[in-house]
C-alpha atoms as a PDB file:
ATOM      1  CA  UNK A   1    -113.442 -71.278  23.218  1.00  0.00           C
ATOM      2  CA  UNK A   2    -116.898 -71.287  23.256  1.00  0.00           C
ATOM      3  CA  UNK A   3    -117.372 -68.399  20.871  1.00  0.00           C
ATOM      4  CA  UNK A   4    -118.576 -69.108  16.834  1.00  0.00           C
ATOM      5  CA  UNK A   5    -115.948 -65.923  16.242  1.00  0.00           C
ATOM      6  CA  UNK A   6    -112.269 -67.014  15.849  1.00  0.00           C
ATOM      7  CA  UNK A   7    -109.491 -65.335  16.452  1.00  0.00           C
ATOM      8  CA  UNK A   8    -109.048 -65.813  12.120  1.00  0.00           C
ATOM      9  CA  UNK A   9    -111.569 -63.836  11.378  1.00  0.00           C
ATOM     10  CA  UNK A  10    -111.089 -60.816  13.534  1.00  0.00           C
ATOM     11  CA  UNK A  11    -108.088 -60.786  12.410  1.00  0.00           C
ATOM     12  CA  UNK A  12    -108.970 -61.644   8.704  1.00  0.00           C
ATOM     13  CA  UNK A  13    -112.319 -58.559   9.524  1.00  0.00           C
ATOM     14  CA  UNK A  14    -109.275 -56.098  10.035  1.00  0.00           C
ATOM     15  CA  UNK A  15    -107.372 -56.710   7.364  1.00  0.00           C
ATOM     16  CA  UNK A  16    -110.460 -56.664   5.259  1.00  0.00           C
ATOM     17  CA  UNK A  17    -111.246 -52.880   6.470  1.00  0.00           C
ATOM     18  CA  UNK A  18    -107.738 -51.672   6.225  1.00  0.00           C
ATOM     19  CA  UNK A  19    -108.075 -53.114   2.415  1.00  0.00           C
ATOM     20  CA  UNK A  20    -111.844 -51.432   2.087  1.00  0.00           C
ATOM     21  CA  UNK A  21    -110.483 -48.502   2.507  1.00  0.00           C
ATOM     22  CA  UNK A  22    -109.211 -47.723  -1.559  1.00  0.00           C
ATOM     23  CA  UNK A  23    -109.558 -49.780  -4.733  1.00  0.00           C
ATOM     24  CA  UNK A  24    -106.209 -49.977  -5.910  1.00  0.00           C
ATOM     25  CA  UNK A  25    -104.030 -52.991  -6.109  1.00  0.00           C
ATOM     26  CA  UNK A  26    -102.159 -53.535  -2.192  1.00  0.00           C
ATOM     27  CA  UNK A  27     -99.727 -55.811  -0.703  1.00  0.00           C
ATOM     28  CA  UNK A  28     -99.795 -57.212   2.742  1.00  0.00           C
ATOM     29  CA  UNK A  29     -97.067 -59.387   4.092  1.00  0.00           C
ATOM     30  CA  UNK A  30     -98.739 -60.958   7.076  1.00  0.00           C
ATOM     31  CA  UNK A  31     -96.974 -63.058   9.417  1.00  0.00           C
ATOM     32  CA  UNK A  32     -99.016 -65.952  11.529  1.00  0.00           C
ATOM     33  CA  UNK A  33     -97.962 -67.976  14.864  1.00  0.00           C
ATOM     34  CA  UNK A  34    -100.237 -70.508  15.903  1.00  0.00           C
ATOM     35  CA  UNK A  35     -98.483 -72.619  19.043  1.00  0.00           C
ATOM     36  CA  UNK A  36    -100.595 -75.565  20.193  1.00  0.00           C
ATOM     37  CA  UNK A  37    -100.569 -78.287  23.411  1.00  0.00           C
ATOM     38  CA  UNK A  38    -100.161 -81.659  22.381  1.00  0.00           C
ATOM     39  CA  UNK A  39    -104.280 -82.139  22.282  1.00  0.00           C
ATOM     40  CA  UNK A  40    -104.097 -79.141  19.264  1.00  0.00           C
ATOM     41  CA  UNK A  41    -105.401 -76.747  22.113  1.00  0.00           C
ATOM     42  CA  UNK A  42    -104.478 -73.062  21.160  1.00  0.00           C
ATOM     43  CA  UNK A  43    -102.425 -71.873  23.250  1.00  0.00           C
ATOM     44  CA  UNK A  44    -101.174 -68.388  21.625  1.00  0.00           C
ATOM     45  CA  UNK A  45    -102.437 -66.929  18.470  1.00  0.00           C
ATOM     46  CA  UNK A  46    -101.018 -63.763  16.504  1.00  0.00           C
ATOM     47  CA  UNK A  47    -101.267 -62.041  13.346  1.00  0.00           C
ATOM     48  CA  UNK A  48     -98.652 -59.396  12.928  1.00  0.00           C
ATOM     49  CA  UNK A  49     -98.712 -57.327   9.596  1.00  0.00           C
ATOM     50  CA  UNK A  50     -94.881 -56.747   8.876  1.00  0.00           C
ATOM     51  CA  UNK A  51     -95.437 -54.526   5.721  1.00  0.00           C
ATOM     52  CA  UNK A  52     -98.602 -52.684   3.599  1.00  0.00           C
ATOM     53  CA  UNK A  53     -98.134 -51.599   0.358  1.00  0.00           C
ATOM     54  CA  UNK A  54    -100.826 -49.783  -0.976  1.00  0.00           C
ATOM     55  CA  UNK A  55    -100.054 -49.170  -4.366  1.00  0.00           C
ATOM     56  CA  UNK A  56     -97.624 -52.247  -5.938  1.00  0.00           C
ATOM     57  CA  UNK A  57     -97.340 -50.472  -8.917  1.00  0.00           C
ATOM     58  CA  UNK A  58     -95.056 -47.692  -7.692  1.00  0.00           C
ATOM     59  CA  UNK A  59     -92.941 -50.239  -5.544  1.00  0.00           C
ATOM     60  CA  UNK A  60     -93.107 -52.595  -8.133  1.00  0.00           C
ATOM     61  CA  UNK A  61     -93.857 -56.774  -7.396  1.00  0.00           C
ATOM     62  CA  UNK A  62     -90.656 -58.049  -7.526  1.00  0.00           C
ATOM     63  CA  UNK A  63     -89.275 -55.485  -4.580  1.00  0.00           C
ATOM     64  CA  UNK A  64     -90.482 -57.901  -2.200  1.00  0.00           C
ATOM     65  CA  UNK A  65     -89.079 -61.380  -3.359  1.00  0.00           C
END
């Protein structure tokens, strides 16, 4: 694409104002699919945000591992 804006950091500019939003301590758990032609063309690009924990504290880290 001819465009100095990736798909990255639209993606990376949404998760930044969905983080903006408070100043306590969150947890994303983002997933990423890149699929490429054999000359490393993009083909298909997506972000998908599975879960959002705003506060780890009250769900504590180690709920997620």
């Amino acid at each position: 694409p001819s465009s100095e804006i990736t798909y990255g950091m639209v993606a990376a500019d949404l998760f930044h104002s969905l983080l903006a939003v408070s100043t306590e301590p969150s947890l994303l758990k983002i997933q990423s699919l890149f699929v490429l032609d054999e000359n490393s063309y993009p083909l298909q690009q997506d972000f998908s945000l599975l879960d959002f924990y705003p506060d780890i504290v009250k769900h504590g880290a180690n709920a997620l591992l």
